[in-house]
Protein backbone atom coordinates (compact mmCIF):
# COMPACT_ATOMS: atom_id res chain seq x y z
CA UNK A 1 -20.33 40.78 127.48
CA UNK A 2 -16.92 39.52 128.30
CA UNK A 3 -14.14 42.25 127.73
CA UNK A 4 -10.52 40.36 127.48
CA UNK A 5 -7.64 41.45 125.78
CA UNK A 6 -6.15 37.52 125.99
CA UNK A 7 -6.19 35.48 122.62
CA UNK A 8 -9.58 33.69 122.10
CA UNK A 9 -9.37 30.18 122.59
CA UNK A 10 -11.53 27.86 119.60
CA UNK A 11 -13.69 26.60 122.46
CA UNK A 12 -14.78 30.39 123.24
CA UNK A 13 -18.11 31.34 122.24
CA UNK A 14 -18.11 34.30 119.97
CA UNK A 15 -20.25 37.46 119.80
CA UNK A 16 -23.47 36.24 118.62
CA UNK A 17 -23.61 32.84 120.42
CA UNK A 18 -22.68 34.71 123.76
CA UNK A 19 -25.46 36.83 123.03
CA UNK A 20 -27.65 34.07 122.75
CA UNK A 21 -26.49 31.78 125.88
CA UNK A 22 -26.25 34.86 128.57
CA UNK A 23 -30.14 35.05 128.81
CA UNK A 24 -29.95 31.18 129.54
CA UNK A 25 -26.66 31.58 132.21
CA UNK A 26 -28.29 34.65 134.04
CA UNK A 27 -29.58 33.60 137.09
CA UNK A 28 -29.45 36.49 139.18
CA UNK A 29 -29.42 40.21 137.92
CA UNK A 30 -25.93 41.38 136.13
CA UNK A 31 -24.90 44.08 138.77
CA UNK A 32 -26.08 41.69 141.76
CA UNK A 33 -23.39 42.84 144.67
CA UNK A 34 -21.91 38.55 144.67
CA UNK A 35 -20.78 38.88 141.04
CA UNK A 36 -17.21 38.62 140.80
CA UNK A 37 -16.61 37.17 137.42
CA UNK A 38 -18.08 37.98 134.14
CA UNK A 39 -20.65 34.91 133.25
CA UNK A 40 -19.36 34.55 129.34
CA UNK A 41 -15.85 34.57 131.23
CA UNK A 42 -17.43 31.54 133.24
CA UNK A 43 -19.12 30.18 130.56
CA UNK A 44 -16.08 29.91 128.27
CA UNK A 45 -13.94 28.55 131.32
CA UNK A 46 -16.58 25.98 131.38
CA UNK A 47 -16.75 24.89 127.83
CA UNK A 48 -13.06 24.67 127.80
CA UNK A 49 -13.22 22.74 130.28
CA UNK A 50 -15.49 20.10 128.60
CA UNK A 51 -13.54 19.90 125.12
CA UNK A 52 -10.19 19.95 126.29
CA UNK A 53 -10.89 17.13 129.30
CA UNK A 54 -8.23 19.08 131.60
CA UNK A 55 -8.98 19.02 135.33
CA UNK A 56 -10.75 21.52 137.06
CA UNK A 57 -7.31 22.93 138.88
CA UNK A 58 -5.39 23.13 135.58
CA UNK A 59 -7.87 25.51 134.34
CA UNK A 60 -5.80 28.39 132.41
CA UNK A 61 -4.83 31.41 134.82
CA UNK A 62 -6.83 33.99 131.79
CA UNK A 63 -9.71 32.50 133.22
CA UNK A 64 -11.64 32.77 136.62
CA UNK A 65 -10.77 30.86 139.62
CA UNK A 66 -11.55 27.07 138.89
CA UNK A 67 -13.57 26.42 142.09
CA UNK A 68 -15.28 29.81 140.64
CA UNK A 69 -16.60 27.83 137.59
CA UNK A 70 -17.02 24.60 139.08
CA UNK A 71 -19.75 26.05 141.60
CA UNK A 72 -21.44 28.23 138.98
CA UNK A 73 -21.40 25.12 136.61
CA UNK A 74 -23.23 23.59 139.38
CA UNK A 75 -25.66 26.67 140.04
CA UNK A 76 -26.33 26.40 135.73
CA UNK A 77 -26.60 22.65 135.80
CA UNK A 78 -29.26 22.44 139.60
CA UNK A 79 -31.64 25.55 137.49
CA UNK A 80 -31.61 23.08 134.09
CA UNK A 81 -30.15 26.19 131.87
CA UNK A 82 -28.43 23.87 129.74
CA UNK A 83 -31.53 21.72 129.08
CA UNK A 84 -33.27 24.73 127.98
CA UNK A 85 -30.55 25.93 125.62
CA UNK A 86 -30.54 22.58 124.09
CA UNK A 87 -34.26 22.18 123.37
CA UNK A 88 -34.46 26.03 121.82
CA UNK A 89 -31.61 25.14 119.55
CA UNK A 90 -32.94 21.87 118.82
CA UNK A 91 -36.91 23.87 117.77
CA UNK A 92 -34.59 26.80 115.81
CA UNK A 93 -32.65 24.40 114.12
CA UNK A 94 -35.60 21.89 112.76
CA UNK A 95 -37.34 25.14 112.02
CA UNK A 96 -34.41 26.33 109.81
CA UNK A 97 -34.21 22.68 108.07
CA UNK A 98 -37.80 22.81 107.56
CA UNK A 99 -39.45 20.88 109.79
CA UNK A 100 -41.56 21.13 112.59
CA UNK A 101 -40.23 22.25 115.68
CA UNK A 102 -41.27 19.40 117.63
CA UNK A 103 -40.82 15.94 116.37
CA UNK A 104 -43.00 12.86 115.69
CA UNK A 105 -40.11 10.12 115.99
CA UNK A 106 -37.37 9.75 118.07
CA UNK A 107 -34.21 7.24 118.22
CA UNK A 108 -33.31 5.89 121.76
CA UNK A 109 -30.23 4.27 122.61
CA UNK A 110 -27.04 4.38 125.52
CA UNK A 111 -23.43 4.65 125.85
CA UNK A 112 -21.23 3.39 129.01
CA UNK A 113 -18.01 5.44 130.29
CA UNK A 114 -15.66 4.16 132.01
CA UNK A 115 -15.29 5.09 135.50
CA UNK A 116 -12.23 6.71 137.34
CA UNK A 117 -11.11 7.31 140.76
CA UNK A 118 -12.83 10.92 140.53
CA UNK A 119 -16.37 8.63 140.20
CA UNK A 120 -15.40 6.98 143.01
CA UNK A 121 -17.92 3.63 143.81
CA UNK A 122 -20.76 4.97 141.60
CA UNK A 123 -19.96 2.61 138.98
CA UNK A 124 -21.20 -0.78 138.08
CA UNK A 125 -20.38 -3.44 135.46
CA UNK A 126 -21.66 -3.78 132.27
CA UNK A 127 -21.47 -6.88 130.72
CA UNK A 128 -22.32 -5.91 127.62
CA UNK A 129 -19.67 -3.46 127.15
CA UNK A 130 -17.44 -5.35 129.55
CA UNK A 131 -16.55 -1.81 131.24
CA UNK A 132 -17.50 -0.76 134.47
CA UNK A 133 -18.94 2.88 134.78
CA UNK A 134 -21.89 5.11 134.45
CA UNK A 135 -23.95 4.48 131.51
CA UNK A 136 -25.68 7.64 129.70
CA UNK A 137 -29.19 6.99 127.71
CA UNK A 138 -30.07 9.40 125.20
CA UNK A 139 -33.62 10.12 122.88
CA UNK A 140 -32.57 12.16 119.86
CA UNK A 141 -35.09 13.03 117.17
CA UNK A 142 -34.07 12.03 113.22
CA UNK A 143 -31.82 15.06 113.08
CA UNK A 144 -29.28 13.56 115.67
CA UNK A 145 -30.42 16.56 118.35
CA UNK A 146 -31.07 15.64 122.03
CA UNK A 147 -34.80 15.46 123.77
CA UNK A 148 -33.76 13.81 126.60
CA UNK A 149 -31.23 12.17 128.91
CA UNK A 150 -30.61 9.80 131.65
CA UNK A 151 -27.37 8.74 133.37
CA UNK A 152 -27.26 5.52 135.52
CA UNK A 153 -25.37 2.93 136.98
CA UNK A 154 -23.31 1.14 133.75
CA UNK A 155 -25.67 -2.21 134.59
CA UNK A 156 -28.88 -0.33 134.46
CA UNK A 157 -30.77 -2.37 131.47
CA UNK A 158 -31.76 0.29 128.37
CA UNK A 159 -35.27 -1.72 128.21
CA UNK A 160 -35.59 0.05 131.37
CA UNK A 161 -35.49 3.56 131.22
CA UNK A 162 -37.85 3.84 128.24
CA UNK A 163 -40.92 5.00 130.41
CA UNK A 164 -38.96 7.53 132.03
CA UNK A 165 -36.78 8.63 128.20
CA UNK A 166 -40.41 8.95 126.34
CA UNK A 167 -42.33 10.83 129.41
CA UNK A 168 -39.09 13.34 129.26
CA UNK A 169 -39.66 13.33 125.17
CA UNK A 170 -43.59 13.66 126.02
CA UNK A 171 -43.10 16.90 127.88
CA UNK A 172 -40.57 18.80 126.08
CA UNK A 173 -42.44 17.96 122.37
CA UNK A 174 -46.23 18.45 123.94
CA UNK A 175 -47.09 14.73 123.08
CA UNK A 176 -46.47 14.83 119.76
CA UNK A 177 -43.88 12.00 119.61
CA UNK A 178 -45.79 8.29 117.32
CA UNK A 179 -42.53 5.99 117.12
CA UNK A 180 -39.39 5.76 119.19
CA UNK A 181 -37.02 3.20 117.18
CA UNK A 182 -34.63 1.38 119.21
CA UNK A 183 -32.24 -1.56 118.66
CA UNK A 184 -32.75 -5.31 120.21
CA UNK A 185 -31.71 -4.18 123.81
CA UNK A 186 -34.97 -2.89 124.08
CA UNK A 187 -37.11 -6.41 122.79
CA UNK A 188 -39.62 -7.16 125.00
CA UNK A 189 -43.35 -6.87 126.55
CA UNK A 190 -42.19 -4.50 128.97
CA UNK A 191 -40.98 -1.39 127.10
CA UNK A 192 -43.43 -1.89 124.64
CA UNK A 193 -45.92 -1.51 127.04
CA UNK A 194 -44.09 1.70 128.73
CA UNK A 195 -43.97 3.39 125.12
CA UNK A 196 -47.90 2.27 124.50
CA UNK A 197 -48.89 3.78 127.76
CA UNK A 198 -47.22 7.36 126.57
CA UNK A 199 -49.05 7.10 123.18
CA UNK A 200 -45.77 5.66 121.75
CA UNK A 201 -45.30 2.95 119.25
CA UNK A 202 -41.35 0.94 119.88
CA UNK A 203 -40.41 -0.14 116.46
CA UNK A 204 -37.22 -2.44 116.94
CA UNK A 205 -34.43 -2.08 114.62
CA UNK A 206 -32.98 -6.04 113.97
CA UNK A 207 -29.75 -6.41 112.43
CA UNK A 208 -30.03 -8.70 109.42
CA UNK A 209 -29.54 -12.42 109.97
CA UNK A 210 -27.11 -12.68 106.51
CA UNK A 211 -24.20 -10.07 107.66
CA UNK A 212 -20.78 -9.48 107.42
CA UNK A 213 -19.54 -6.47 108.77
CA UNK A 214 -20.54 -3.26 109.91
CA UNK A 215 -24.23 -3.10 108.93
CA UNK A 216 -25.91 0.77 108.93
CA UNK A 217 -28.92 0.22 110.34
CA UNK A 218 -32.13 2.02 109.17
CA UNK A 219 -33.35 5.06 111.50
CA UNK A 220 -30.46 3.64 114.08
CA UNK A 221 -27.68 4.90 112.48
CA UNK A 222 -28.97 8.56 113.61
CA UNK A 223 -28.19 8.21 117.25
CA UNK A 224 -24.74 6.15 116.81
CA UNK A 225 -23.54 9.75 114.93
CA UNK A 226 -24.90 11.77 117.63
CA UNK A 227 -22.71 9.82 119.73
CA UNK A 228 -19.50 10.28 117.64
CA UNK A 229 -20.30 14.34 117.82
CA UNK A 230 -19.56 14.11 121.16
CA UNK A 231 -16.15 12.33 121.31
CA UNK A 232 -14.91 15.95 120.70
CA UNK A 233 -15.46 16.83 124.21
CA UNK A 234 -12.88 14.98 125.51
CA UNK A 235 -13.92 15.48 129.19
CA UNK A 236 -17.05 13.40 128.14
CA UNK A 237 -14.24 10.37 126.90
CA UNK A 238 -14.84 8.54 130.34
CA UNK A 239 -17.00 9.25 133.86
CA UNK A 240 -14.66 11.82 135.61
CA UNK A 241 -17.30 13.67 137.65
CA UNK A 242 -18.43 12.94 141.55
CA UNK A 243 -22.14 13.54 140.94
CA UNK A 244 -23.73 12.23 138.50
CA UNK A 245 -26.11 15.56 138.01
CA UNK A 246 -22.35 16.83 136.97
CA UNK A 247 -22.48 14.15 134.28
CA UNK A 248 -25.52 14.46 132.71
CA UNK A 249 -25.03 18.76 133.03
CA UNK A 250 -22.05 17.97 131.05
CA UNK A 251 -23.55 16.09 128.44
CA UNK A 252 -26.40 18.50 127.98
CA UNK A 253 -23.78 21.79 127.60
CA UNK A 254 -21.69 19.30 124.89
CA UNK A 255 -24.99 18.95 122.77
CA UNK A 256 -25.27 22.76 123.45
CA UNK A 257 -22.19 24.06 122.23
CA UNK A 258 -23.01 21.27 118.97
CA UNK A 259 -26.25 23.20 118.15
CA UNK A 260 -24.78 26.64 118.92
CA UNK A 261 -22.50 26.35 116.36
CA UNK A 262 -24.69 25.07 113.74
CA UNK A 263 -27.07 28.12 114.95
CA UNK A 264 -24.38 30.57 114.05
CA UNK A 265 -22.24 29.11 111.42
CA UNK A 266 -21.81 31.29 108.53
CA UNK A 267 -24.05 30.69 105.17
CA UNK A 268 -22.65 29.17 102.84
CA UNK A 269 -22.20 30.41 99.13
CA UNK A 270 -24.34 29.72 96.55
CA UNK A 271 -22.93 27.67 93.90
């Protein structure tokens, strides 16, 4: 494990979470002769990286080169180590709560950021949100934790991507998935038919025709938090990457570094 004698930094994982994530980040044997940087060194140059929102080349001088971590994100992000991390955490932590460690409903829904010049011509208009950028598309099960996600152009309709959402959620939960609920950007023949075909049932989530205000929506309301977890990863605040596999990677390590935490928070006291 990393040996440092700089001062930890709060996105750093500690002890037992680095014990946990180096399995996951290990691609290649420890003592393999093109090592040059300690991997929890990486990793933490990585997650700081993602919460902070700093560019690559400002990357504190304590840490490895920045082109260093950029490449290796890459290398984690191409051999889907993140993905894994997130759907062990996700079992472990429904496990701990008492549930099943696959699920039997999920909540689907998307979020548009805003591109920049670092996106370059990748992004496209969304009406909707009247931004133009990349738009990400989540399934989370009724705990708020990730299954699966999708980034695509910002006018890429959600209706859309539920066949390819609920075959992702198919594989990772062994078919076990009844009900996906979703909100009216997903009304129609269409995905209803995609989530049929994948032994799915779409239950839409209408808001109520008498309303004033913000209205919680039933089962909805789960993904909308997930959502607000993440606006602590500030690098996640708008579409800064130049591949979108960079994006999504991202995304995936933020929900991560959520779960890791919950996986290794202290107990609390009895009262």
């Amino acid at each position: 494990m990393e040996v440092s004698s700089r001062r930890p930094y709060p996105s750093d994982v500690g002890d037992e979470a680095g014990h946990f994530v180096l399995p996951y980040l290990t691609l290649m044997r420890q003592d393999a002769p093109q090592r040059h940087h300690d991997l929890r060194a990486v990793f933490n140059a990585l997650c700081w990286v993602v919460r902070t929102g700093a560019q690559w080349a400002y990357l504190p001088h304590e840490f490895p080169p920045h082109d260093a971590v950029y490449q290796q994100a890459r290398r984690w992000i191409a051999a889907g180590a993140f993905e894994a991390m997130v759907h062990d955490l996700r079992a472990l932590l429904r496990v701990a709560a008492g549930r099943e460690s696959a699920p039997t409903a999920v909540i689907l829904d998307s979020r548009t950021r805003q591109s920049t010049p670092m996106s370059g011509e990748r992004g496209a208009y969304d009406g909707a949100k009247r931004k133009r950028g990349s738009k990400i598309h989540v399934a989370v099960d009724t705990l708020g934790h990730l299954l699966a996600l999708r980034v695509t152009p910002a006018d890429a309709q959600d209706r859309a991507q539920v066949a390819a959402l609920l075959s992702a959620v198919q594989e990772v939960t062994a078919d076990r998935v009844e009900v996906t609920y979703v909100d009216q950007g997903y009304t129609g023949a269409e995905p209803a038919a995609a989530a049929a075909q994948r032994g799915v049932e779409l239950v839409v989530v209408r808001l109520p025709r008498a309303r004033r205000g913000f209205v919680l929506l039933p089962k909805r309301w789960v993904v909308e938090r997930s959502f607000a977890w993440l606006a602590k990863f500030r690098r996640l605040a708008r579409d800064y990457e130049r591949a979108p596999a960079v994006l999504a990677g991202l995304h995936l390590l933020a929900f991560a570094s959520l779960l890791l935490a919950r996986l290794c928070a202290p107990p609390r006291p009895s009262t």
